[in-house]
PDB file of N, CA and C in Angstrom:
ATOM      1  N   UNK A   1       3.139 -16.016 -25.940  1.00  0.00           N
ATOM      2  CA  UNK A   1       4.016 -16.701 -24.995  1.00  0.00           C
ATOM      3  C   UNK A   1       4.716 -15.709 -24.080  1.00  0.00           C
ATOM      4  N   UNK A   2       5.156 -14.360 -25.085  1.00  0.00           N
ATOM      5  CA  UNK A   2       6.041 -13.479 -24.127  1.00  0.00           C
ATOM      6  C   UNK A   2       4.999 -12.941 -23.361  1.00  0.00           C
ATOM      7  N   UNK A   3       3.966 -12.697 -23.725  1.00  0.00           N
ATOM      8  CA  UNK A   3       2.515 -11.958 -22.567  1.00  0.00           C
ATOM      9  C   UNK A   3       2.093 -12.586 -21.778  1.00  0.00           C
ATOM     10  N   UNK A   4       2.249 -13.922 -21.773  1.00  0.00           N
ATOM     11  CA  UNK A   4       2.047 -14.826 -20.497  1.00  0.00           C
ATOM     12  C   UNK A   4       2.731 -14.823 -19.591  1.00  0.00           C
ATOM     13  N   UNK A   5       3.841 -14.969 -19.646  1.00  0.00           N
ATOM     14  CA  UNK A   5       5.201 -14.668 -19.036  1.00  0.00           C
ATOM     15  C   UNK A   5       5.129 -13.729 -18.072  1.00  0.00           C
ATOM     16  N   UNK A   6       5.542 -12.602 -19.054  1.00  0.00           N
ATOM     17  CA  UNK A   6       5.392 -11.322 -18.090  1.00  0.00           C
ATOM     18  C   UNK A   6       4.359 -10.831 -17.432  1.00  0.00           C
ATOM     19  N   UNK A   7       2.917 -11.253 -17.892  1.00  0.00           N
ATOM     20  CA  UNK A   7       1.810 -11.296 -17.349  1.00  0.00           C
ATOM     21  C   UNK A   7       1.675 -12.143 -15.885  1.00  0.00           C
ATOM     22  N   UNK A   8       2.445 -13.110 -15.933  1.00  0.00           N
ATOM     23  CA  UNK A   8       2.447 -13.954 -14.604  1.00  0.00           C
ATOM     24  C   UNK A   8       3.589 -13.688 -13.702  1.00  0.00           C
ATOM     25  N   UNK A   9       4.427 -12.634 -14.144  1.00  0.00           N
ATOM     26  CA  UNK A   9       5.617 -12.296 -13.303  1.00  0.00           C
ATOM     27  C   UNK A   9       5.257 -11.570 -12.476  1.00  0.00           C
ATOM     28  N   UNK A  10       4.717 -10.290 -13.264  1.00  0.00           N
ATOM     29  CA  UNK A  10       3.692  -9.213 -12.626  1.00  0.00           C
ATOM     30  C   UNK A  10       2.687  -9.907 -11.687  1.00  0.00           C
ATOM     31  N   UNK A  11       1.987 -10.856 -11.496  1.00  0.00           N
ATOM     32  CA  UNK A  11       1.213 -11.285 -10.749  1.00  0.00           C
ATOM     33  C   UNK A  11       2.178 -12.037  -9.371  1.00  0.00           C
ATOM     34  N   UNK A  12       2.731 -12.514  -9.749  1.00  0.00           N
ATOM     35  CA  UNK A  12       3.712 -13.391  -8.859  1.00  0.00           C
ATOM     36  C   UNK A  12       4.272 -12.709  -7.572  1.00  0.00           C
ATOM     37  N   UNK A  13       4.856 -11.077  -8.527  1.00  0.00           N
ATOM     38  CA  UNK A  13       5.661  -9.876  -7.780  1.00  0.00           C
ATOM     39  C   UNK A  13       4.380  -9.894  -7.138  1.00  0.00           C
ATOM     40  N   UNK A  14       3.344  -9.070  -7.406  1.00  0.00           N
ATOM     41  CA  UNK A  14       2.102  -8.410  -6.867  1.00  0.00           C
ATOM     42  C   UNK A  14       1.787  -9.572  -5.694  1.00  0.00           C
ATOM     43  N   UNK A  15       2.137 -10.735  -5.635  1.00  0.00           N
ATOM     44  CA  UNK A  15       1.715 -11.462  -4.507  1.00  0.00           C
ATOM     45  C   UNK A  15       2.627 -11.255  -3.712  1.00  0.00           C
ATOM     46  N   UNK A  16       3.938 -11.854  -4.187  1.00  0.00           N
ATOM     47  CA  UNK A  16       4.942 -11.623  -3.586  1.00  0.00           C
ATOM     48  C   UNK A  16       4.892 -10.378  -2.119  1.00  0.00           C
ATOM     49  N   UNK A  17       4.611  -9.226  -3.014  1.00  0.00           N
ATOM     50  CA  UNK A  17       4.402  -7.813  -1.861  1.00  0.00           C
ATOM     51  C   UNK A  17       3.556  -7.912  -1.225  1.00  0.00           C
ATOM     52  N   UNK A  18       2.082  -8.519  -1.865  1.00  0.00           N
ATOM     53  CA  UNK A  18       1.170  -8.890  -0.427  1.00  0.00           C
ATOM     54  C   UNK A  18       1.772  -9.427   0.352  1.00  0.00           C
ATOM     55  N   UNK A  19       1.774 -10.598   0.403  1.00  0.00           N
ATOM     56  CA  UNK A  19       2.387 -11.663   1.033  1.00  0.00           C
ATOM     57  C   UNK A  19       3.227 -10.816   2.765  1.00  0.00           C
ATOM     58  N   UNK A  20       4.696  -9.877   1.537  1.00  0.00           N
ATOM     59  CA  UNK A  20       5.260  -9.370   2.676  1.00  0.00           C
ATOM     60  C   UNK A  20       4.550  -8.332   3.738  1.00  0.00           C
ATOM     61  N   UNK A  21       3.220  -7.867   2.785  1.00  0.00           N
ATOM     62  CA  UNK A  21       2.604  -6.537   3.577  1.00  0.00           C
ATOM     63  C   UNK A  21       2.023  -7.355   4.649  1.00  0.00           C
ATOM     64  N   UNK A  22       1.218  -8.638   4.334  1.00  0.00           N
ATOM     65  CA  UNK A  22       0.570  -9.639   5.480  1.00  0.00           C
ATOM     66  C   UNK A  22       1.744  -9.080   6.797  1.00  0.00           C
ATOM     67  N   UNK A  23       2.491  -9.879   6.081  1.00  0.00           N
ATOM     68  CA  UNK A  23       3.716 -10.615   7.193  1.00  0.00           C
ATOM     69  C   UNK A  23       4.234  -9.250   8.289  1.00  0.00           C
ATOM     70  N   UNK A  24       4.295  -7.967   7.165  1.00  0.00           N
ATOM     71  CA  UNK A  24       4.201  -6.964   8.248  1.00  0.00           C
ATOM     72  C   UNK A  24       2.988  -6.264   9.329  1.00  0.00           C
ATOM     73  N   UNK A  25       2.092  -6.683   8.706  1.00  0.00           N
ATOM     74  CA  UNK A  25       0.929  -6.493   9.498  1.00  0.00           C
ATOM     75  C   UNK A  25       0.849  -7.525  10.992  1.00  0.00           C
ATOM     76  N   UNK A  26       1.390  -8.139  10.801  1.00  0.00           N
ATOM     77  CA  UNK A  26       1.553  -9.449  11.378  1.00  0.00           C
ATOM     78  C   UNK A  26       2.605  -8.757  12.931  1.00  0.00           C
ATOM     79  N   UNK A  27       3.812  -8.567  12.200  1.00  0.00           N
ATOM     80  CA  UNK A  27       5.311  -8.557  13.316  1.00  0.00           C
ATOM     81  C   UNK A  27       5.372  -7.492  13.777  1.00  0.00           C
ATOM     82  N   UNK A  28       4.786  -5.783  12.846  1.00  0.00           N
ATOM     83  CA  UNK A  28       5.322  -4.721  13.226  1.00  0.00           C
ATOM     84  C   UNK A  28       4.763  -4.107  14.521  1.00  0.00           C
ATOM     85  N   UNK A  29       5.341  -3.081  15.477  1.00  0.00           N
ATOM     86  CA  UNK A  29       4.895  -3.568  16.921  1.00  0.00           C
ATOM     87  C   UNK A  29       3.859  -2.252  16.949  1.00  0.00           C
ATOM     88  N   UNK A  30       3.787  -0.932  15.943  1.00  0.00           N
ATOM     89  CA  UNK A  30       2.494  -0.276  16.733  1.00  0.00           C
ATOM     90  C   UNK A  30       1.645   0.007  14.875  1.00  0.00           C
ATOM     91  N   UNK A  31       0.262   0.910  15.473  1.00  0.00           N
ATOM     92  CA  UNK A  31      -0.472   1.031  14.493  1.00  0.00           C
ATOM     93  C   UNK A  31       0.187   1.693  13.001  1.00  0.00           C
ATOM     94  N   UNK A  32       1.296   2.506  13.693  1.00  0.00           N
ATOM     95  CA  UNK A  32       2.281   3.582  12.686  1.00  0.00           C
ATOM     96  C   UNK A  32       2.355   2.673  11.618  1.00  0.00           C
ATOM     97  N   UNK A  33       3.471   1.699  11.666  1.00  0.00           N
ATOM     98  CA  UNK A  33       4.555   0.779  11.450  1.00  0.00           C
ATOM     99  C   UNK A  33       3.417  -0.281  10.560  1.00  0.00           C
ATOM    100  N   UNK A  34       2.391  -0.391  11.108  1.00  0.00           N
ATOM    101  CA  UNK A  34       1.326  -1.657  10.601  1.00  0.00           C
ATOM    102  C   UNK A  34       0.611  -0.973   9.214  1.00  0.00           C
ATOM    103  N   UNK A  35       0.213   0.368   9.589  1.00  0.00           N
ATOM    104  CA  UNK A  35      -0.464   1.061   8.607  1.00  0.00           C
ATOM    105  C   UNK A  35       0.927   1.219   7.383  1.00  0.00           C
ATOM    106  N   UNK A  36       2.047   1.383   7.210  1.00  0.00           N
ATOM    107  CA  UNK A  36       3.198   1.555   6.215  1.00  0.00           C
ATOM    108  C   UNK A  36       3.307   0.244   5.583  1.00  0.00           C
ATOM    109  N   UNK A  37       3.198  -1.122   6.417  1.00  0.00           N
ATOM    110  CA  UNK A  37       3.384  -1.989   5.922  1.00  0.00           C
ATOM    111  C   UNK A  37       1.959  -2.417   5.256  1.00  0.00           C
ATOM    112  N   UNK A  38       1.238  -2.054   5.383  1.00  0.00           N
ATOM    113  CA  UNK A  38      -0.362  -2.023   4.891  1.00  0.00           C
ATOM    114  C   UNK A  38      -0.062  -1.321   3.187  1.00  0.00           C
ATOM    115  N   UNK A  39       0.175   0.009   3.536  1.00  0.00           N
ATOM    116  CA  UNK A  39       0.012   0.792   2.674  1.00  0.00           C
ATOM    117  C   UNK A  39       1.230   0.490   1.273  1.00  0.00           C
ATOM    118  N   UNK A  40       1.740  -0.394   1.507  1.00  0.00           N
ATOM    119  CA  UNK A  40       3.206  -0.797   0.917  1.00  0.00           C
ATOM    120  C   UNK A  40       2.734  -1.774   0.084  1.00  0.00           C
ATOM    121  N   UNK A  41       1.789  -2.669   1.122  1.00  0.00           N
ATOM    122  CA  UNK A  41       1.416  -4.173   0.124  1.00  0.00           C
ATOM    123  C   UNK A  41       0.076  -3.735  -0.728  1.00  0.00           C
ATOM    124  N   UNK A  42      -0.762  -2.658  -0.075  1.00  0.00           N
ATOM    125  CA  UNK A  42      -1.830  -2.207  -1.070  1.00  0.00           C
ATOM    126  C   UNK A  42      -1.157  -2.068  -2.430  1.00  0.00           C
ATOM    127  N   UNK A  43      -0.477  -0.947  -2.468  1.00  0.00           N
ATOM    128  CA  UNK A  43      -0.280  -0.082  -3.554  1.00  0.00           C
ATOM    129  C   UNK A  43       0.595  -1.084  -4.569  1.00  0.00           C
ATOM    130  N   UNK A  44       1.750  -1.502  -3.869  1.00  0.00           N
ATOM    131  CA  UNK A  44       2.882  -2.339  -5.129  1.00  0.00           C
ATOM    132  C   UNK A  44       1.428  -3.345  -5.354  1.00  0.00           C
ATOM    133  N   UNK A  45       1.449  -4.238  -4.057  1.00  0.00           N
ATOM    134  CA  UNK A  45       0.705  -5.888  -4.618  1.00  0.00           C
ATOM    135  C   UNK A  45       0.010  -5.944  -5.644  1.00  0.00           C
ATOM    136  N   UNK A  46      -1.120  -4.828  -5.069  1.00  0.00           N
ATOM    137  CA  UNK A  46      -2.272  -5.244  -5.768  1.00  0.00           C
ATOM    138  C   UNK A  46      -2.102  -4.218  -7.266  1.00  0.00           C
ATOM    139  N   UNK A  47      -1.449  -3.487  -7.371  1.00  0.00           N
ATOM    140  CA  UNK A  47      -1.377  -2.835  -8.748  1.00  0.00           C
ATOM    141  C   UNK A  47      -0.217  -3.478  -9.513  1.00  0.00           C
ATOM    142  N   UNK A  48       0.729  -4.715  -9.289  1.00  0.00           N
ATOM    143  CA  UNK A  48       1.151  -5.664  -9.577  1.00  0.00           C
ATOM    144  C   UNK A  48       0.412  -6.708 -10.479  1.00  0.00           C
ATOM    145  N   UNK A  49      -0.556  -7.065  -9.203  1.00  0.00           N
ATOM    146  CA  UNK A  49      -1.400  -7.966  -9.973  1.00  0.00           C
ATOM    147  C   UNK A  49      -2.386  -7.164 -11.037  1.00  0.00           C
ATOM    148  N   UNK A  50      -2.645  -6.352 -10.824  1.00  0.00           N
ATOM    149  CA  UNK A  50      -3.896  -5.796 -11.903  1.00  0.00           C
ATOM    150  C   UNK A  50      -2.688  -5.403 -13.139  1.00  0.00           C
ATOM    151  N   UNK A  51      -1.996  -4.837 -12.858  1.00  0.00           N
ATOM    152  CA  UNK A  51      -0.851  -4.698 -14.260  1.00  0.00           C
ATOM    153  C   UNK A  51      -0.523  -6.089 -14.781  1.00  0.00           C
ATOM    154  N   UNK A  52      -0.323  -7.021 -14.083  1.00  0.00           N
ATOM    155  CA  UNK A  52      -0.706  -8.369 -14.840  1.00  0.00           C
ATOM    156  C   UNK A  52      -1.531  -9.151 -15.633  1.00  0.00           C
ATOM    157  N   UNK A  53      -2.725  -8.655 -14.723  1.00  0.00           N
ATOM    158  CA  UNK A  53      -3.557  -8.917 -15.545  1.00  0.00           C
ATOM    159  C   UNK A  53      -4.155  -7.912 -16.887  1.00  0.00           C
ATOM    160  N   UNK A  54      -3.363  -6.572 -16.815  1.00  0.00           N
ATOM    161  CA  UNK A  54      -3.678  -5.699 -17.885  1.00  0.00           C
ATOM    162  C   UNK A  54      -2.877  -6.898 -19.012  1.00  0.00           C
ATOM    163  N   UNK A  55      -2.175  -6.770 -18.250  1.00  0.00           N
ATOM    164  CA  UNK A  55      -0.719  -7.403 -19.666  1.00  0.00           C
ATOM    165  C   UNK A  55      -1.043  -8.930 -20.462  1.00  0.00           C
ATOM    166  N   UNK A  56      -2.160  -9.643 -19.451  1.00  0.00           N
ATOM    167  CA  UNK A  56      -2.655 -11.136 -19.890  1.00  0.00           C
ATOM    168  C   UNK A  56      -4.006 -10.688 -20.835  1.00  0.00           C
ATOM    169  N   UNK A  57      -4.568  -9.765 -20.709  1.00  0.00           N
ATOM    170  CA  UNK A  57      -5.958  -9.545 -20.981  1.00  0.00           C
ATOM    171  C   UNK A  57      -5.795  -8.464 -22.411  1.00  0.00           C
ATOM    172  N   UNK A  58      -4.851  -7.367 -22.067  1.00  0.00           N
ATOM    173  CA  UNK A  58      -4.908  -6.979 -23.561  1.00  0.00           C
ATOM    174  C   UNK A  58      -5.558  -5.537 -23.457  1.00  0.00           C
ATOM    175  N   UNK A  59      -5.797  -4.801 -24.651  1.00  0.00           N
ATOM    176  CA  UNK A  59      -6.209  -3.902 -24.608  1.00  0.00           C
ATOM    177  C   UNK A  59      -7.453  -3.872 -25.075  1.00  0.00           C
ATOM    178  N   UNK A  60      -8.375  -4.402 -23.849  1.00  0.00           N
ATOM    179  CA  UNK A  60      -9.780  -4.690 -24.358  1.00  0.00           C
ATOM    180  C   UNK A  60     -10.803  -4.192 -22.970  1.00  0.00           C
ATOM    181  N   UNK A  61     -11.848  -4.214 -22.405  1.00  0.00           N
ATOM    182  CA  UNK A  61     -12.567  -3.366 -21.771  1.00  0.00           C
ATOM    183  C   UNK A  61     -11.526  -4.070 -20.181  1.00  0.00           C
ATOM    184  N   UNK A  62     -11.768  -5.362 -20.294  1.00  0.00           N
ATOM    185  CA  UNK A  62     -11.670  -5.701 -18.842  1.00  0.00           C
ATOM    186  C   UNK A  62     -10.145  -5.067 -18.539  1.00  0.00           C
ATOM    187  N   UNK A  63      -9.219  -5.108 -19.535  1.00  0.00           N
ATOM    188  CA  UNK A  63      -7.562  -4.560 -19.414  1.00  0.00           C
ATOM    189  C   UNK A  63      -7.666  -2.818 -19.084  1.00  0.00           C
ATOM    190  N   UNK A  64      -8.489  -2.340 -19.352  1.00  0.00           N
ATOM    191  CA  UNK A  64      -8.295  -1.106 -19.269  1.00  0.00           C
ATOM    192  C   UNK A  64      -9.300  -0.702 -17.743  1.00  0.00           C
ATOM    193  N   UNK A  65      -9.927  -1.741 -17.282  1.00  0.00           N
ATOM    194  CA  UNK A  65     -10.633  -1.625 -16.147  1.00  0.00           C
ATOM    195  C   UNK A  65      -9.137  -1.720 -15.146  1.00  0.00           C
ATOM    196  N   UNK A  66      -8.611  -2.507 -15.126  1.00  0.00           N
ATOM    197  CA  UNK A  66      -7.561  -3.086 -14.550  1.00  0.00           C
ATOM    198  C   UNK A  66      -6.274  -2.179 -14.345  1.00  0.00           C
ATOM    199  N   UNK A  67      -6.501  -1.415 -15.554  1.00  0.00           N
ATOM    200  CA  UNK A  67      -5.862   0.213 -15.305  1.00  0.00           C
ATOM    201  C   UNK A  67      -5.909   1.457 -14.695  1.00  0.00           C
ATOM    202  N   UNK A  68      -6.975   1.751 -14.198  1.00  0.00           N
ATOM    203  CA  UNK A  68      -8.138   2.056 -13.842  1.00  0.00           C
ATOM    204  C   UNK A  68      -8.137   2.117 -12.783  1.00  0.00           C
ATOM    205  N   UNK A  69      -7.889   0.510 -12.275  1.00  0.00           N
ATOM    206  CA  UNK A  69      -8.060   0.534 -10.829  1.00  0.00           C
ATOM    207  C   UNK A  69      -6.302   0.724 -10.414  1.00  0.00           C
ATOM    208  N   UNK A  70      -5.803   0.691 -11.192  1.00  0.00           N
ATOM    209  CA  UNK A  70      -3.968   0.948 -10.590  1.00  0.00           C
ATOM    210  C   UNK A  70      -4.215   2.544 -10.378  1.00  0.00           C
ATOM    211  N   UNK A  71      -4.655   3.056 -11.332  1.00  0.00           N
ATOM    212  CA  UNK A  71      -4.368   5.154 -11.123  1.00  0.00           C
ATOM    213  C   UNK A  71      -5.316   5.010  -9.819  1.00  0.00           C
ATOM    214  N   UNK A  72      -6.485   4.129  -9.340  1.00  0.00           N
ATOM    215  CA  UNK A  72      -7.241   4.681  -8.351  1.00  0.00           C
ATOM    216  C   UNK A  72      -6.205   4.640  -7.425  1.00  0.00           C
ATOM    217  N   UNK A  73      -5.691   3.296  -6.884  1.00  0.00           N
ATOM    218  CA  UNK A  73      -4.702   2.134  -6.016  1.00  0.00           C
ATOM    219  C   UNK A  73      -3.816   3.772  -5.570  1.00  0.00           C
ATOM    220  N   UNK A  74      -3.072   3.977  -6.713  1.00  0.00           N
ATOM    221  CA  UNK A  74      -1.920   4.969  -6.516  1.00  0.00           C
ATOM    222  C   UNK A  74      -2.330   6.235  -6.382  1.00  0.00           C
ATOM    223  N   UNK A  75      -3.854   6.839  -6.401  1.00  0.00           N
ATOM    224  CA  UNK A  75      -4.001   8.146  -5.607  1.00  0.00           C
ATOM    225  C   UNK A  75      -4.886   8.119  -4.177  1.00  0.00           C
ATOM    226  N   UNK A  76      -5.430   6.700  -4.134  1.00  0.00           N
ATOM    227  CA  UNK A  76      -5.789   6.998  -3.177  1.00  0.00           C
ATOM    228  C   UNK A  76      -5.292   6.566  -1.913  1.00  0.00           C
ATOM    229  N   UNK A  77      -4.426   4.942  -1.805  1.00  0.00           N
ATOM    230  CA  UNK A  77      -4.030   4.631  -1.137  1.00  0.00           C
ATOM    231  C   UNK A  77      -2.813   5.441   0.050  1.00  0.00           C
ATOM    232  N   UNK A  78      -1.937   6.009  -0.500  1.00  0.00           N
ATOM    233  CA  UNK A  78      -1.193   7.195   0.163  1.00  0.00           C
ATOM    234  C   UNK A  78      -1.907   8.248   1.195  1.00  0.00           C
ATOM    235  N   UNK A  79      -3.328   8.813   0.248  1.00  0.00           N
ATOM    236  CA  UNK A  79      -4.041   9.485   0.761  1.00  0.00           C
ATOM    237  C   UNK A  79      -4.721   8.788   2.194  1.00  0.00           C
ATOM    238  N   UNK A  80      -5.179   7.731   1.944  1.00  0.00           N
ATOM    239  CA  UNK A  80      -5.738   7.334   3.320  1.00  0.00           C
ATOM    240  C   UNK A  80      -4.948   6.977   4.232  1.00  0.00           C
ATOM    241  N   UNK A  81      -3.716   6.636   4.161  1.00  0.00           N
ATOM    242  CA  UNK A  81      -2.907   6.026   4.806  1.00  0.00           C
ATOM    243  C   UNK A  81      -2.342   7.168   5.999  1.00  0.00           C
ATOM    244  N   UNK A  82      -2.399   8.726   5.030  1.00  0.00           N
ATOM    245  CA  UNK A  82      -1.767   9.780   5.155  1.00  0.00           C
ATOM    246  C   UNK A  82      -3.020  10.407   6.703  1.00  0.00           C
ATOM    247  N   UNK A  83      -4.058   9.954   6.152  1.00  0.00           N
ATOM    248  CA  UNK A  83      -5.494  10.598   6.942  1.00  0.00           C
ATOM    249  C   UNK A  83      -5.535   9.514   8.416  1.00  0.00           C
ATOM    250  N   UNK A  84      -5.351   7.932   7.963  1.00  0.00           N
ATOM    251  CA  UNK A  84      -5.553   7.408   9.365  1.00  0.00           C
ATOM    252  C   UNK A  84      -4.275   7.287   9.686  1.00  0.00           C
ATOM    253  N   UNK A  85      -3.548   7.647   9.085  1.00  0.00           N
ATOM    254  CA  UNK A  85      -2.299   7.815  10.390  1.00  0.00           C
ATOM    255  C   UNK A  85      -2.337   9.194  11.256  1.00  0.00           C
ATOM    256  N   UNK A  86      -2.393  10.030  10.539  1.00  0.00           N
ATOM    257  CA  UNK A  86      -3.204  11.369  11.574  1.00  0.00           C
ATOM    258  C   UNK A  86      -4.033  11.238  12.301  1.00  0.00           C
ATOM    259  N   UNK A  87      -5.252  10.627  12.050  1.00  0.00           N
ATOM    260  CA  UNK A  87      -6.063  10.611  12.749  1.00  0.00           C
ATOM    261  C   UNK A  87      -5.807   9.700  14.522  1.00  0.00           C
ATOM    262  N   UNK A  88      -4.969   8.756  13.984  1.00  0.00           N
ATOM    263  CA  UNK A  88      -4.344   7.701  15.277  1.00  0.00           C
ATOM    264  C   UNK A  88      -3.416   8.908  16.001  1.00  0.00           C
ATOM    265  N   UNK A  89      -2.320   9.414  15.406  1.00  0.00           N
ATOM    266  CA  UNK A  89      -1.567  10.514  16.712  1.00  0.00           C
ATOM    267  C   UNK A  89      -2.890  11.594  16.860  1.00  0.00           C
ATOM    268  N   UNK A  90      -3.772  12.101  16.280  1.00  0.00           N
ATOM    269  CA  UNK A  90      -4.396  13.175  16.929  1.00  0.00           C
ATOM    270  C   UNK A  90      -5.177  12.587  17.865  1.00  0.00           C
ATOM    271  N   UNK A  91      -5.601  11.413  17.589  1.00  0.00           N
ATOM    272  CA  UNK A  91      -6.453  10.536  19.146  1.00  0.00           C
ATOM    273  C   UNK A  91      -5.578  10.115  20.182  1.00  0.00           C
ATOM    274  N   UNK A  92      -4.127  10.440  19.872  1.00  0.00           N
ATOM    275  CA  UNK A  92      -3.469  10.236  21.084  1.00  0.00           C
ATOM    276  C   UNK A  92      -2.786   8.469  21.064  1.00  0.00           C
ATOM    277  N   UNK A  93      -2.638   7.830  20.389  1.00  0.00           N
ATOM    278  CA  UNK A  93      -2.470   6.456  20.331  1.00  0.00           C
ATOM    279  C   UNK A  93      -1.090   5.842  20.306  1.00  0.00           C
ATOM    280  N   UNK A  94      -0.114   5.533  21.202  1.00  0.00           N
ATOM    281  CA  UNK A  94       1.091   6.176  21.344  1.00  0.00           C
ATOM    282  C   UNK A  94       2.107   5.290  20.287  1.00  0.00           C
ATOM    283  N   UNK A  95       3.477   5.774  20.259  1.00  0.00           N
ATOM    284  CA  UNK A  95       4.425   5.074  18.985  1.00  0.00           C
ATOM    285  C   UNK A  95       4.693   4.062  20.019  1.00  0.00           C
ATOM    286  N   UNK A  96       5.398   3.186  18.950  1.00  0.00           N
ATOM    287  CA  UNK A  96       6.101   2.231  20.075  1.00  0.00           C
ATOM    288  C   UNK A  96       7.711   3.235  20.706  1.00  0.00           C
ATOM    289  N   UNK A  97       8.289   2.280  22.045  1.00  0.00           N
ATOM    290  CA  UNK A  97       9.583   2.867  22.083  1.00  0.00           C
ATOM    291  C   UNK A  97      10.787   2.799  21.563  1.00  0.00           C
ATOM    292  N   UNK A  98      10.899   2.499  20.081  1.00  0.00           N
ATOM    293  CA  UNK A  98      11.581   2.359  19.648  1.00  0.00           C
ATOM    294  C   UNK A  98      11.769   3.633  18.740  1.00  0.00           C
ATOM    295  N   UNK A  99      10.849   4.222  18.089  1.00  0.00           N
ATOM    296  CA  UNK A  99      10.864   5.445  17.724  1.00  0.00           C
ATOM    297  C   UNK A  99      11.443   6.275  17.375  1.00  0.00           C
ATOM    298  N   UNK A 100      12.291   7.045  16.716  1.00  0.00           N
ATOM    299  CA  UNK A 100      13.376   7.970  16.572  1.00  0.00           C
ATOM    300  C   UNK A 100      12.617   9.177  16.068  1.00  0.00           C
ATOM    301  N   UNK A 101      11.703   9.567  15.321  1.00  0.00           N
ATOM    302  CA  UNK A 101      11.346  10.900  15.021  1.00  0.00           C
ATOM    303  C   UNK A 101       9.966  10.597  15.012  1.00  0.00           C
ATOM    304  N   UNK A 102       9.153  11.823  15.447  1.00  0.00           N
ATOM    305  CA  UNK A 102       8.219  11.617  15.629  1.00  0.00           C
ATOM    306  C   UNK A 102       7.506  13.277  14.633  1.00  0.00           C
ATOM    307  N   UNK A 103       7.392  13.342  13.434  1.00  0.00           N
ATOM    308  CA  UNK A 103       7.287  14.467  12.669  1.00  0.00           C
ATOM    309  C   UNK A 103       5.947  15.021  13.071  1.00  0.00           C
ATOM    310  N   UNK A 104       4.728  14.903  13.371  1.00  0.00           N
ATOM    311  CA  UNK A 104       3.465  15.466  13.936  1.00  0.00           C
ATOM    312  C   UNK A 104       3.877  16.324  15.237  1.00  0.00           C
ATOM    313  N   UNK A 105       4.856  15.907  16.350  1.00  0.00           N
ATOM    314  CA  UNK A 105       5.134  16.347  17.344  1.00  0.00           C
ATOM    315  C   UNK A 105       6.036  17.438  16.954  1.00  0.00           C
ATOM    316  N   UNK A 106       6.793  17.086  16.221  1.00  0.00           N
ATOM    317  CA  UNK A 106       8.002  18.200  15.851  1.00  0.00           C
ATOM    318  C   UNK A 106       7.119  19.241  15.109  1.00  0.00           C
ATOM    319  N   UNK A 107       6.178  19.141  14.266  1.00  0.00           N
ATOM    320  CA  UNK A 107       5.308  20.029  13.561  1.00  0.00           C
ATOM    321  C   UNK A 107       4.490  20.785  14.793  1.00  0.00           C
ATOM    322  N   UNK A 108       4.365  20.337  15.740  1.00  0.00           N
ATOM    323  CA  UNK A 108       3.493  20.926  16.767  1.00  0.00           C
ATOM    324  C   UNK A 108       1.477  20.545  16.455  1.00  0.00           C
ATOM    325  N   UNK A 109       1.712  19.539  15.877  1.00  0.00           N
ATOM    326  CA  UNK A 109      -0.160  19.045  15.171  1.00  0.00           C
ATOM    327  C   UNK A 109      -0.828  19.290  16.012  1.00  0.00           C
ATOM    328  N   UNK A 110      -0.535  18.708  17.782  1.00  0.00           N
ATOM    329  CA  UNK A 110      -2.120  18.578  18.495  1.00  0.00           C
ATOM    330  C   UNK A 110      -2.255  20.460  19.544  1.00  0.00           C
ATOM    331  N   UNK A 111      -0.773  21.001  18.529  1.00  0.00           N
ATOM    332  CA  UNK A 111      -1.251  22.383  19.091  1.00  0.00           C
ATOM    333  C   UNK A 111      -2.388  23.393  18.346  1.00  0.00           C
ATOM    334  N   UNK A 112      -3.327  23.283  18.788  1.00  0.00           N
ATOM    335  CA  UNK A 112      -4.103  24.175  17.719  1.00  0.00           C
ATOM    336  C   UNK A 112      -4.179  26.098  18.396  1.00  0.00           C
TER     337      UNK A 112
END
């Protein structure tokens, strides 16, 4: 009863953060801002839900698959997020004007 529970809370949350990552993909005004809110609902949502479903399923092949894919979720997602957001300022793709720091520029990146 208590593993159901918390098993469906964890899933609920994990939507929950999709849900909001949608909604930022949706409103936020440049690629920067879209890719954070991307990278926000990847990582919590969906390793939400798979920790849910670790917690409904048990410690049996499919639960530990489900684990599995959370350590992938949490090393790789950052990483790509980290690569196509570089890759968008090194192609030149501009912030919005709202902007306050712009850390690639201050680093001097597209000076080689």
């Amino acid at each position: 009863m208590i593993r159901e529970i918390a098993g469906m809370t964890f899933i609920i949350v994990g939507i929950a953060f999709d849900f909001f990552g949608v909604l930022g993909l949706v409103r936020l005004p440049d690629v920067y801002n879209r890719l954070q809110a991307a990278t926000k609902c990847v990582t919590f949502g969906t390793a939400g839900l798979l920790f849910g479903v670790f917690i409904l399923q048990g410690f049996n092949a499919f639960g530990f698959k489900a684990l599995i894919g959370i350590v992938f979720i949490f090393l790789a997602a950052p990483v790509a997020a980290h690569a196509i957001a570089r890759s968008a300022h090194r192609s030149g793709i501009p912030l919005t004007s709202e902007t306050v720091v712009d850390a690639y520029e201050e680093d001097h990146e597209m000076k080689e």
